[in-house]
PDB file of N, CA and C in Angstrom:
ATOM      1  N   UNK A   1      85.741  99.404  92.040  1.00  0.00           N
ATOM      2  CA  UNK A   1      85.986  99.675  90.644  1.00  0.00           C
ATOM      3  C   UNK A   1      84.819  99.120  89.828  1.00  0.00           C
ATOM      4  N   UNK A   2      84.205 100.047  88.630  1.00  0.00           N
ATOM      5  CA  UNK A   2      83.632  99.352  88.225  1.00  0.00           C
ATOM      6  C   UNK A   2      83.601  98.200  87.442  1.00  0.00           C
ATOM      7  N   UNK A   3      82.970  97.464  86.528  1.00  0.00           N
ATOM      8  CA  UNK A   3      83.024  96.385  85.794  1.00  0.00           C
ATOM      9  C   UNK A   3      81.797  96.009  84.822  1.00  0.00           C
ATOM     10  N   UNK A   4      82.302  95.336  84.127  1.00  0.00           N
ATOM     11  CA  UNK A   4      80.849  94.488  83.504  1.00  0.00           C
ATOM     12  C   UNK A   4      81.250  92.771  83.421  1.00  0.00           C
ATOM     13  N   UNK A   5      80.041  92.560  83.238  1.00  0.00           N
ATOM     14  CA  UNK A   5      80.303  90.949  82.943  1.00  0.00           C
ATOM     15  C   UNK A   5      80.386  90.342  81.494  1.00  0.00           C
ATOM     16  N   UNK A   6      81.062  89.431  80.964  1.00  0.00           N
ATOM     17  CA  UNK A   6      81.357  89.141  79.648  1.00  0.00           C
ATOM     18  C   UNK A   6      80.901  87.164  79.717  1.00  0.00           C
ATOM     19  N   UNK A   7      80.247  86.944  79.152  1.00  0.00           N
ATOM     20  CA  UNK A   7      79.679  85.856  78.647  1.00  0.00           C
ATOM     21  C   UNK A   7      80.778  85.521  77.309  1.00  0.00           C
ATOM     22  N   UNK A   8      81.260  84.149  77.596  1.00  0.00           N
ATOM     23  CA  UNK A   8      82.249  83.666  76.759  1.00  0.00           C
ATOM     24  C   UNK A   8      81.449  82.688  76.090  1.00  0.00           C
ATOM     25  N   UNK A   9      81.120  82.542  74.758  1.00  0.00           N
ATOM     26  CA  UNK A   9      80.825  81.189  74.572  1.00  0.00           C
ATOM     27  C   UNK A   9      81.851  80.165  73.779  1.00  0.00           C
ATOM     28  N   UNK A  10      82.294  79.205  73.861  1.00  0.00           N
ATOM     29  CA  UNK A  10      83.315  78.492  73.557  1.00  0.00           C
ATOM     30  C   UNK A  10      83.278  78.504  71.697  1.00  0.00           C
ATOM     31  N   UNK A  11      84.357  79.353  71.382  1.00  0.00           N
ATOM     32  CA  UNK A  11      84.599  79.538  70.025  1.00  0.00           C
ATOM     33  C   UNK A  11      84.093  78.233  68.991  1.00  0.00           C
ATOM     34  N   UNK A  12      84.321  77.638  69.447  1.00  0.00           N
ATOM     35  CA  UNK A  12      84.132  76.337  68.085  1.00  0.00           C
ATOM     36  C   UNK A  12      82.582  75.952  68.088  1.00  0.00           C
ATOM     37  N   UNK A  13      81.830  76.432  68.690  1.00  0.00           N
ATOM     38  CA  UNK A  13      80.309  76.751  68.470  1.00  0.00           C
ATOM     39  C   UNK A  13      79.750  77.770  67.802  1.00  0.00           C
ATOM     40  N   UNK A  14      80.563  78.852  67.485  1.00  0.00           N
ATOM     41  CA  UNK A  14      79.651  80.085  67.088  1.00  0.00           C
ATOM     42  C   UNK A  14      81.170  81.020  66.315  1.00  0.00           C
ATOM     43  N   UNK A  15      80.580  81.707  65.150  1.00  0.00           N
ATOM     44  CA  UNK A  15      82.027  82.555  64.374  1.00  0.00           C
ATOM     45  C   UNK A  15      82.283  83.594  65.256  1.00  0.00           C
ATOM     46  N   UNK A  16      83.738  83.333  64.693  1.00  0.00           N
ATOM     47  CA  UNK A  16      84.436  84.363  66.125  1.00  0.00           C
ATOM     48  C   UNK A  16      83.814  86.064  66.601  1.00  0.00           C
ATOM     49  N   UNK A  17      83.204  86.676  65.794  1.00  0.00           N
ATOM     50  CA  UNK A  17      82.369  87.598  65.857  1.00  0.00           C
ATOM     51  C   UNK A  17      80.995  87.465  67.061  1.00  0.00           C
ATOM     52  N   UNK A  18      80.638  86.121  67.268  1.00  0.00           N
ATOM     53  CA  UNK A  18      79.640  85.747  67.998  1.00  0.00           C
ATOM     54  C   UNK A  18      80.114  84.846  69.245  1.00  0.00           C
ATOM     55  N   UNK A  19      80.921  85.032  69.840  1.00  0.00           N
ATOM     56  CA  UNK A  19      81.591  84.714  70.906  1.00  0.00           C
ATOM     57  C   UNK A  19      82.010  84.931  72.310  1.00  0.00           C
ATOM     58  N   UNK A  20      81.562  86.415  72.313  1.00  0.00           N
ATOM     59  CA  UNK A  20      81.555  87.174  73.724  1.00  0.00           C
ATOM     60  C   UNK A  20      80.710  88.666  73.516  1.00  0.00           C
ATOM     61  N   UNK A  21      80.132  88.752  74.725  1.00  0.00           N
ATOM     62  CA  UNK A  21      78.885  89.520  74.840  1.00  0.00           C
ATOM     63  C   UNK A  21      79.562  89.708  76.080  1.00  0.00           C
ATOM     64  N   UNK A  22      79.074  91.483  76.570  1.00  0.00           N
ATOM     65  CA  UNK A  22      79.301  92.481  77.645  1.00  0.00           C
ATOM     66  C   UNK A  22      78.097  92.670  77.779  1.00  0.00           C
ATOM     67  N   UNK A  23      77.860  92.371  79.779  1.00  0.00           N
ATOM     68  CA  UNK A  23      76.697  93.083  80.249  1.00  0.00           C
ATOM     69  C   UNK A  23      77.005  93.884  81.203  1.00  0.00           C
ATOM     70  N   UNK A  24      76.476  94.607  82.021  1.00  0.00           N
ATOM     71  CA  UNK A  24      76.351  95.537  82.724  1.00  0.00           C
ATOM     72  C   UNK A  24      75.761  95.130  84.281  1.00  0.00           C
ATOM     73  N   UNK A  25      75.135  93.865  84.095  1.00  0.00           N
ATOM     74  CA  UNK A  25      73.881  93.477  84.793  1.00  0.00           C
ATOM     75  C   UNK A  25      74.693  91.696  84.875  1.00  0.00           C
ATOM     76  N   UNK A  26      75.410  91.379  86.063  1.00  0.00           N
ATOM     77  CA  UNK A  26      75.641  90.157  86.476  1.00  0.00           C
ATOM     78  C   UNK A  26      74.365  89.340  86.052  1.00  0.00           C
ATOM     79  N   UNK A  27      73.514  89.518  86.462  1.00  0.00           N
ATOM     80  CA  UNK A  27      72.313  88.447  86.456  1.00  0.00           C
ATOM     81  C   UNK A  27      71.980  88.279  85.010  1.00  0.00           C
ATOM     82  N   UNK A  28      72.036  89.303  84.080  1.00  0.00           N
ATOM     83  CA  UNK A  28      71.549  89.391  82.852  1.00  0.00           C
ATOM     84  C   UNK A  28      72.806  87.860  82.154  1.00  0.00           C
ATOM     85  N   UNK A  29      74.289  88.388  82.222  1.00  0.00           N
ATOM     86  CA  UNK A  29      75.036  87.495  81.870  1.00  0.00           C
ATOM     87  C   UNK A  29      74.730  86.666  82.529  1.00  0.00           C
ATOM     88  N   UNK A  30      74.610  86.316  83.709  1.00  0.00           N
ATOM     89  CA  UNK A  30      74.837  84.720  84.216  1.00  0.00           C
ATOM     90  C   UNK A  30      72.826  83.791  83.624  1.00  0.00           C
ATOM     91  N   UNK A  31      72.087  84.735  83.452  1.00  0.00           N
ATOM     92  CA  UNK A  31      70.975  84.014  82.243  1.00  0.00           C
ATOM     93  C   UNK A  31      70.816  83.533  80.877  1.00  0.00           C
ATOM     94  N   UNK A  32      71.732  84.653  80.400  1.00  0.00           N
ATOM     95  CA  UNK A  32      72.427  84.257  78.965  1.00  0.00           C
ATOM     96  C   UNK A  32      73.345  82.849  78.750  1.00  0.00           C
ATOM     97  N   UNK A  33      74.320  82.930  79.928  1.00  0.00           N
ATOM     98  CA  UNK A  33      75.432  81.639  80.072  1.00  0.00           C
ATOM     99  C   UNK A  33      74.402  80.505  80.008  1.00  0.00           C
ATOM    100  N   UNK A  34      73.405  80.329  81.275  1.00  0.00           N
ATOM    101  CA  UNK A  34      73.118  79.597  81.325  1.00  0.00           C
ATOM    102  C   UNK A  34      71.927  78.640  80.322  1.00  0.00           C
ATOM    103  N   UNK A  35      71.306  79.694  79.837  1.00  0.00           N
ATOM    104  CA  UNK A  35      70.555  79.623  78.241  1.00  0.00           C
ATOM    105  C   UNK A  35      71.360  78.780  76.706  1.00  0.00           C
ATOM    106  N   UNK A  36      72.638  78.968  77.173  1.00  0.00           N
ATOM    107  CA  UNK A  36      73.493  78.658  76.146  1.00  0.00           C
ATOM    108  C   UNK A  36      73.563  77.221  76.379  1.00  0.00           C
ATOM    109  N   UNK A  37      74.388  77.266  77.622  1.00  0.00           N
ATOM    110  CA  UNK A  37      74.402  75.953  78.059  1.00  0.00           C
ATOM    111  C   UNK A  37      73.575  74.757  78.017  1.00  0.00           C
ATOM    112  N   UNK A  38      72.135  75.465  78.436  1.00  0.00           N
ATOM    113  CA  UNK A  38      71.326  74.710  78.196  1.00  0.00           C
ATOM    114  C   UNK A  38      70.554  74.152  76.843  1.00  0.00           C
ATOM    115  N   UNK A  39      71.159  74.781  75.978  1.00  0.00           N
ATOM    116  CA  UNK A  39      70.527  74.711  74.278  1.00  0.00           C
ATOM    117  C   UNK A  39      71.713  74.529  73.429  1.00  0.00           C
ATOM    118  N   UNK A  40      73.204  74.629  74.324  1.00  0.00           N
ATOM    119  CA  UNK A  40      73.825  74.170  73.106  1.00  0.00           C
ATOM    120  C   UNK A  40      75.307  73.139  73.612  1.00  0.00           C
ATOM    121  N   UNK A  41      74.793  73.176  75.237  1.00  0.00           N
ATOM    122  CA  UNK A  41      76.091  72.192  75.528  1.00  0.00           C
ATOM    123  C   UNK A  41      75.968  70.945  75.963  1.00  0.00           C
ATOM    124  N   UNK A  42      74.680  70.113  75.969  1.00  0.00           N
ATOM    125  CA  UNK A  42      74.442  69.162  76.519  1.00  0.00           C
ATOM    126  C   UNK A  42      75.288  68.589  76.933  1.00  0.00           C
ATOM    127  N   UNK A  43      74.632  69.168  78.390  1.00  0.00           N
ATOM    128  CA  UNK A  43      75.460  68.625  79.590  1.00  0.00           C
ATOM    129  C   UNK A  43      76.736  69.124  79.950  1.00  0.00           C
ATOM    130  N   UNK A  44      77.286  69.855  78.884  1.00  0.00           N
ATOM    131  CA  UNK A  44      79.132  70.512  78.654  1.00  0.00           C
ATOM    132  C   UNK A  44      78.821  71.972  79.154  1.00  0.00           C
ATOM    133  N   UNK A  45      79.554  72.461  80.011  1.00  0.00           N
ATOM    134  CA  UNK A  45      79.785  73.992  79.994  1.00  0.00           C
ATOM    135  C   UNK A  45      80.430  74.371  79.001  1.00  0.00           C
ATOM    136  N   UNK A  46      79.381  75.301  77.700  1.00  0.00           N
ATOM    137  CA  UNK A  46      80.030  75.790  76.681  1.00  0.00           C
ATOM    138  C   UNK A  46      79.827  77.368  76.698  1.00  0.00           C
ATOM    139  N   UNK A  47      79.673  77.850  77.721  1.00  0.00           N
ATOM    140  CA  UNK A  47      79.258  79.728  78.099  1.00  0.00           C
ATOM    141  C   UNK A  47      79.881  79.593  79.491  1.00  0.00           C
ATOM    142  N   UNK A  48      80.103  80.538  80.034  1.00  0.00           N
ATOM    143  CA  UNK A  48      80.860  81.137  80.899  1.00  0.00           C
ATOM    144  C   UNK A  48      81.119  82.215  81.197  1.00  0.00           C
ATOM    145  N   UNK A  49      80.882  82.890  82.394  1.00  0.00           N
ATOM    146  CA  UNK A  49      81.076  84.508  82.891  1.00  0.00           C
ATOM    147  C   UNK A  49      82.064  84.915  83.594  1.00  0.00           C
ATOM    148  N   UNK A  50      82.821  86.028  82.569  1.00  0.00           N
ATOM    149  CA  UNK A  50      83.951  86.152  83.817  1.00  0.00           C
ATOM    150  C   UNK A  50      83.544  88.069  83.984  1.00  0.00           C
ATOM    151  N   UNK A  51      83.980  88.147  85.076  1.00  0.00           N
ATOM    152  CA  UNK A  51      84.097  89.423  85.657  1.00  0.00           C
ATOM    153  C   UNK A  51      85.391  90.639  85.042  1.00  0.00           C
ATOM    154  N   UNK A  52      84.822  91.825  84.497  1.00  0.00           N
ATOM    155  CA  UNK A  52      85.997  92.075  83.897  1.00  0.00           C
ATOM    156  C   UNK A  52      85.919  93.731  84.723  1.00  0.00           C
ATOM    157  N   UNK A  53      86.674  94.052  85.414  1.00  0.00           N
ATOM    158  CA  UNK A  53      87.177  95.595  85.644  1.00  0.00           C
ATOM    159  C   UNK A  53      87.425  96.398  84.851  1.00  0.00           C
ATOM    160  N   UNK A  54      86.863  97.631  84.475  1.00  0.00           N
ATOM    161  CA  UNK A  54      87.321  98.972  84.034  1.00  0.00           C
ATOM    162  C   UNK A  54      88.313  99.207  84.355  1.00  0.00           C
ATOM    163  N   UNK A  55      88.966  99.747  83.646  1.00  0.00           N
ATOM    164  CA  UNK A  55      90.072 100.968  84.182  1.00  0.00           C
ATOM    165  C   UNK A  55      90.215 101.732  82.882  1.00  0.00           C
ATOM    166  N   UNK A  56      90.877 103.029  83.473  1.00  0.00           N
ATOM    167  CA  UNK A  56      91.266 104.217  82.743  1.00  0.00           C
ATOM    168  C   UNK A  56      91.767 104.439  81.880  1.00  0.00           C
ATOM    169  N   UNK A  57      92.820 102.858  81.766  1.00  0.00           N
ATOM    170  CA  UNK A  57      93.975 102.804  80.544  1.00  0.00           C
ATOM    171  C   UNK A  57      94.592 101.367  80.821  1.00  0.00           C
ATOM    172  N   UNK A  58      95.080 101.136  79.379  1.00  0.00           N
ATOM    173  CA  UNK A  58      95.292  99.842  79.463  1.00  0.00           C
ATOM    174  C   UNK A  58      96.936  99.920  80.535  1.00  0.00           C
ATOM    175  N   UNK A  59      96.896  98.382  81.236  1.00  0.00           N
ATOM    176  CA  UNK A  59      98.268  98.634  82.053  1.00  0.00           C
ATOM    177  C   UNK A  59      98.798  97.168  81.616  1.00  0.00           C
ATOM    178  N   UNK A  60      99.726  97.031  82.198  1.00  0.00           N
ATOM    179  CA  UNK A  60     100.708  95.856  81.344  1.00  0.00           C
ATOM    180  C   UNK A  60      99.916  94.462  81.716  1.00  0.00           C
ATOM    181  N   UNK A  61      99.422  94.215  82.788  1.00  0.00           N
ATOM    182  CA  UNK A  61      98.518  93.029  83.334  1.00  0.00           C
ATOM    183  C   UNK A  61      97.677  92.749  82.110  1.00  0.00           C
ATOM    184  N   UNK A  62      96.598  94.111  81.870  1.00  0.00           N
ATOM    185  CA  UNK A  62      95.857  93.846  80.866  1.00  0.00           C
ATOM    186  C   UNK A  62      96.353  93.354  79.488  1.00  0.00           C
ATOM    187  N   UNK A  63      97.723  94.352  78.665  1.00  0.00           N
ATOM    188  CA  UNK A  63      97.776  93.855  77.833  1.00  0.00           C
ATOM    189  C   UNK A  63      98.194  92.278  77.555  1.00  0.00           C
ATOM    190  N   UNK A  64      98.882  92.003  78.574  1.00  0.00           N
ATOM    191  CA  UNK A  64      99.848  90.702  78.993  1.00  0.00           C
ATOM    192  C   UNK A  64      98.185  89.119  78.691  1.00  0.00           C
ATOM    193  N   UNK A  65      97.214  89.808  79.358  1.00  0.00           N
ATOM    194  CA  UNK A  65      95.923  89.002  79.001  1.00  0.00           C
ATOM    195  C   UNK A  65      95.482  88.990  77.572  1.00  0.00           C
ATOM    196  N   UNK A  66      95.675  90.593  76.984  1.00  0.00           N
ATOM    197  CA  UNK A  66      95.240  90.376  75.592  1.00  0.00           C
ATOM    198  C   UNK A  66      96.195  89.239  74.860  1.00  0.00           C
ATOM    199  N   UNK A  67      97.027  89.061  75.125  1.00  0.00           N
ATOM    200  CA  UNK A  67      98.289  88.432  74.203  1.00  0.00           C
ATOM    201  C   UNK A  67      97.615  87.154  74.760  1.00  0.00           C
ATOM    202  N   UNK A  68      97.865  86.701  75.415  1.00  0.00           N
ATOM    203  CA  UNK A  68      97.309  85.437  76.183  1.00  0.00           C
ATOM    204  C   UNK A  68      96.011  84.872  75.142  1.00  0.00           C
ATOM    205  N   UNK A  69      95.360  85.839  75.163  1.00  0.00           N
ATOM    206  CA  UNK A  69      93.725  85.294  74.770  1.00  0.00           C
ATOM    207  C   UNK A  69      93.684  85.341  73.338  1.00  0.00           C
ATOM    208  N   UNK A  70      94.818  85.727  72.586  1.00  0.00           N
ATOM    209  CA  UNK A  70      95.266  86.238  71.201  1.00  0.00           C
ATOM    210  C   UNK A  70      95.626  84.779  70.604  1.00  0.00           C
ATOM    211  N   UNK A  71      96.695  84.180  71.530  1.00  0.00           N
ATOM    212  CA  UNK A  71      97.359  82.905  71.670  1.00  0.00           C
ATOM    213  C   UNK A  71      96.293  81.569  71.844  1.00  0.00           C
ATOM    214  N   UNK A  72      95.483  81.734  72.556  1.00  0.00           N
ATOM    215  CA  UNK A  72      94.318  80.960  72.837  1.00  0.00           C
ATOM    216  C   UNK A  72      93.955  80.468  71.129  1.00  0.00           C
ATOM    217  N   UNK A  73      93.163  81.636  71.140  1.00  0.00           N
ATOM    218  CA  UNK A  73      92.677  81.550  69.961  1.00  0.00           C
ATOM    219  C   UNK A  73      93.016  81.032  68.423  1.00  0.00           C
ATOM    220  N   UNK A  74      94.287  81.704  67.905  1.00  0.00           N
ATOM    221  CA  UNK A  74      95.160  81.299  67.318  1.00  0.00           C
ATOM    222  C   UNK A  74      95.201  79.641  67.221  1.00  0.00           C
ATOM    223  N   UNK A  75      95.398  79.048  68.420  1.00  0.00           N
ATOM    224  CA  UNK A  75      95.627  78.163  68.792  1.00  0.00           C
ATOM    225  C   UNK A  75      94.110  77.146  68.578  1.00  0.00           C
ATOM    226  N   UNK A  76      93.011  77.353  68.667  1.00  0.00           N
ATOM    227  CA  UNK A  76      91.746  77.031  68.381  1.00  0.00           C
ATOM    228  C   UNK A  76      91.743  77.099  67.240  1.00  0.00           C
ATOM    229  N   UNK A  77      91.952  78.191  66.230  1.00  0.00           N
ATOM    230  CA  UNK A  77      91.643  78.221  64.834  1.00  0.00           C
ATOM    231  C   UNK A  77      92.808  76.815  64.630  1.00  0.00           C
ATOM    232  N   UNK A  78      93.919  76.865  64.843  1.00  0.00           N
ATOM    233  CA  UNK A  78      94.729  75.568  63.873  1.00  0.00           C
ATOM    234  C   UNK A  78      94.233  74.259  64.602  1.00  0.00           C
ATOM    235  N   UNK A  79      93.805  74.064  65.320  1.00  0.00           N
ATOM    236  CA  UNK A  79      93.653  72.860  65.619  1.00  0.00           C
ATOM    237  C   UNK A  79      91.817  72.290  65.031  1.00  0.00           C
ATOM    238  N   UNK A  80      91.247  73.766  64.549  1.00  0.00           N
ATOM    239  CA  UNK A  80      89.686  73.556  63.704  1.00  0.00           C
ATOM    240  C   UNK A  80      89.817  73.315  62.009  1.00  0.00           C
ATOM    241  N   UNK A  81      91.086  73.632  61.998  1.00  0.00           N
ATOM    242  CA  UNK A  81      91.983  73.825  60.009  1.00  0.00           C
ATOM    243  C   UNK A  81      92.495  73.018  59.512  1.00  0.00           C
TER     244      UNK A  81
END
């Protein structure tokens, strides 16, 4: 199946608009992560690559993650407020 890779960088560094980036190219993301890291996490993993699968249509797994990562967040903004 195909996929791309998504570079996370840890929200409370950058506005939520600037927070995750899609590549196409594993190596491209895992240079970016590590660029970040190195210029903005001293010493902290603040970027991160996760592997994300295509598919055709959203299925309940997926949405079940959107809610999840909805909650995350949410959860980041009140504890930055």
């Amino acid at each position: 199946m195909a996929g791309v890779s998504v570079v996370l960088l840890d929200p409370r560094l950058a506005p939520k608009d600037q927070t995750v980036w899609a590549f196409t190219d594993e190596a491209d993301a895992q240079a970016v992560a590590a660029f970040l890291n190195a210029q903005l996490g001293g010493g902290n993993e603040v970027a991160w690559v996760e592997s994300v699968p295509l598919a055709r249509k959203l299925n309940d797994n997926v949405l079940h993650c959107l809610d999840l990562w909805e909650e995350v967040a949410e959860e980041i903004a009140l504890d930055d407020g």
